[in-house]
C-alpha atoms as a PDB file:
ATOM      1  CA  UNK A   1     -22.535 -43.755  90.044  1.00  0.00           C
ATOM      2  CA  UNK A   2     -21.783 -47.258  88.196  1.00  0.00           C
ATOM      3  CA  UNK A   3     -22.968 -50.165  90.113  1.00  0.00           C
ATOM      4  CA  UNK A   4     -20.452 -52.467  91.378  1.00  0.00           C
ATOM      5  CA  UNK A   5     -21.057 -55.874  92.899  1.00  0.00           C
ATOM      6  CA  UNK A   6     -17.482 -55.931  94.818  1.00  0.00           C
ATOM      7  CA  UNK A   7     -18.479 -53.095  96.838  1.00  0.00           C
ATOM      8  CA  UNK A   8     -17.913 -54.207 100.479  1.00  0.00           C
ATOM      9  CA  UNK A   9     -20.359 -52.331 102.685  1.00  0.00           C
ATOM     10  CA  UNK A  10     -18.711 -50.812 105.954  1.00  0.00           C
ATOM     11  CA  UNK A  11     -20.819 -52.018 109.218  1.00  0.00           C
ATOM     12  CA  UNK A  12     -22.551 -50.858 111.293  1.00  0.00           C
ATOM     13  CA  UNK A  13     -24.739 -48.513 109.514  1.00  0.00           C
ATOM     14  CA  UNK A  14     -28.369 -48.101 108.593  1.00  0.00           C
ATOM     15  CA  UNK A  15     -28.813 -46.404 104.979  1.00  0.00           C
ATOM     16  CA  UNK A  16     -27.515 -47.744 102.526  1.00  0.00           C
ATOM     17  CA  UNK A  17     -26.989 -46.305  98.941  1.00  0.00           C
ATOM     18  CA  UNK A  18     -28.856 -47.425  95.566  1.00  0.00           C
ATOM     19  CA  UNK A  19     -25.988 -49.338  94.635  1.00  0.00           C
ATOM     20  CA  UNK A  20     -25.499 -51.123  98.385  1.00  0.00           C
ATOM     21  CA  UNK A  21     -29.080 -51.636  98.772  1.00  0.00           C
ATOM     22  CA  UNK A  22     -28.808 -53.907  95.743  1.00  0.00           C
ATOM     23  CA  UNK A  23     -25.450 -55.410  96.745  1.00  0.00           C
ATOM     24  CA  UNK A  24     -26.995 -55.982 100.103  1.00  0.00           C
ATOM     25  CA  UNK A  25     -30.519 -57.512  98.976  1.00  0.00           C
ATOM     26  CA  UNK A  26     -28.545 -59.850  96.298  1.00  0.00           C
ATOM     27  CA  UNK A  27     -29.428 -58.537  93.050  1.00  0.00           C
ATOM     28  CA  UNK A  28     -28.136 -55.944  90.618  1.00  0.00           C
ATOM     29  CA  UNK A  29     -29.254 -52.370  90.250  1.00  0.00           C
ATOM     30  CA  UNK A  30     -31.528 -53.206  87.166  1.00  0.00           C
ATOM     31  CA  UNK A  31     -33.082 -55.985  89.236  1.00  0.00           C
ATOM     32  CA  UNK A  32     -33.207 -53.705  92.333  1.00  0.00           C
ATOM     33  CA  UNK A  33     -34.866 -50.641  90.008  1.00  0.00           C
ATOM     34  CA  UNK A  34     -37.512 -52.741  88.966  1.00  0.00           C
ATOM     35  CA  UNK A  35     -38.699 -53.989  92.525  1.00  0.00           C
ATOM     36  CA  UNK A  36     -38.450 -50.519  93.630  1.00  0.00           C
ATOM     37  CA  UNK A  37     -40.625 -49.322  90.621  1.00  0.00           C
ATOM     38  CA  UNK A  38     -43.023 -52.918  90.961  1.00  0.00           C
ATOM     39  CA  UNK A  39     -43.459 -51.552  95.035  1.00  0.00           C
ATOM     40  CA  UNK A  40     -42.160 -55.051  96.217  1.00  0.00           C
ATOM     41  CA  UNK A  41     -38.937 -52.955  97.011  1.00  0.00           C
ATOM     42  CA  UNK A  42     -39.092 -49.601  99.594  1.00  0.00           C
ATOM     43  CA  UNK A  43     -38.758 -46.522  98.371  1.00  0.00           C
ATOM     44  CA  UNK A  44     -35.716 -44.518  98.981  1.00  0.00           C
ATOM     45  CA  UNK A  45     -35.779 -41.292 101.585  1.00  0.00           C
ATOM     46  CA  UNK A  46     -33.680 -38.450 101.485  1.00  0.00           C
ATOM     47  CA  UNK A  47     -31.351 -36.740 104.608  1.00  0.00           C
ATOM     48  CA  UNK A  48     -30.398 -33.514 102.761  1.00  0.00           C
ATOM     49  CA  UNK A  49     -29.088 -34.350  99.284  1.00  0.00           C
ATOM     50  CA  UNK A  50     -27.702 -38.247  99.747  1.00  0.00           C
ATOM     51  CA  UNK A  51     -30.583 -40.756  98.414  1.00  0.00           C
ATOM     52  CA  UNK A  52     -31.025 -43.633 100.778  1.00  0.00           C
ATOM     53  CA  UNK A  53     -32.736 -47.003 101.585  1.00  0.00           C
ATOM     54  CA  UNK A  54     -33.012 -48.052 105.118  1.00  0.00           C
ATOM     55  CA  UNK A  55     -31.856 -51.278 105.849  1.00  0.00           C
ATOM     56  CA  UNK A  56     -34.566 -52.525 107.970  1.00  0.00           C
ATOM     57  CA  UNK A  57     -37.193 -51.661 105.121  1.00  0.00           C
ATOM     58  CA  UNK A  58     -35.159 -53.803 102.662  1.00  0.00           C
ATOM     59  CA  UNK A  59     -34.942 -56.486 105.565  1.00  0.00           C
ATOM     60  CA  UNK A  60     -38.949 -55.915 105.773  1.00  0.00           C
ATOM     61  CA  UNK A  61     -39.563 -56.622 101.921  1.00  0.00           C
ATOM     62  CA  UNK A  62     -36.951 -59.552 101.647  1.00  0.00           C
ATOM     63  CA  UNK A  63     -39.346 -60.996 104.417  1.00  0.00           C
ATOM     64  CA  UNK A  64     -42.307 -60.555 102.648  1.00  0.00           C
ATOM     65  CA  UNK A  65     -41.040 -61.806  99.332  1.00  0.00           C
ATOM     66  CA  UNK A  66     -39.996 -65.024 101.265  1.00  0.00           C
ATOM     67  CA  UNK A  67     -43.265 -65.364 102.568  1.00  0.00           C
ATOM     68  CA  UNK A  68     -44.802 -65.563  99.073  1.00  0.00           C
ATOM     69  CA  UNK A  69     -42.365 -67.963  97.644  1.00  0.00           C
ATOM     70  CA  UNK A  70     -42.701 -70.021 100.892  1.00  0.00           C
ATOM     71  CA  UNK A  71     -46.667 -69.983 100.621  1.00  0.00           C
ATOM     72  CA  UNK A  72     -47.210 -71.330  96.492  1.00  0.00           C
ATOM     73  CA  UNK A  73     -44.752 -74.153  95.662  1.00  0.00           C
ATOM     74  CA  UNK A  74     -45.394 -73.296  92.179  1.00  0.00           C
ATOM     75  CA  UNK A  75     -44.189 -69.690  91.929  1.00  0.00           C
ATOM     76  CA  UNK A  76     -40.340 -71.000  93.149  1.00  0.00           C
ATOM     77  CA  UNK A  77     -38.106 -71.036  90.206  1.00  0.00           C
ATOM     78  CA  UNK A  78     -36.143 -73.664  89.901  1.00  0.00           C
END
């Protein structure tokens, strides 16, 4: 499946697709595969044959990745 950025995610609901987990953490899919692969990104679970990221694991690592950008002035970009 292509990744699209004008995906609007339906609500409530707790896993998300590759391409919504992206969508929903900001970034695009390249971006997203790379965190995944660099661990600062869950990994995805499986309920039977659909690949999915929970939400509150992406929530999770968005904290975390604050918290490091929050704790070194130096590493913001900008």
């Amino acid at each position: 499946m292509a990744c699209t950025r004008s995906a609007i995610l339906p609500s409530p609901r707790r896993g998300l697709s590759r391409d919504e987990a992206a969508l929903y953490v900001g970034v695009g899919c390249t971006k997203f595969d790379e965190l995944v692969k660099a661990d600062r990104m869950p990994k995805p679970f499986r309920i039977d044959g659909r690949v999915l990221w929970d939400i509150l694991d992406l929530d999770e690592a968005i904290n975390r990745l604050k918290e490091v950008v929050a704790g070194n002035p130096w590493d913001r970009i900008g």
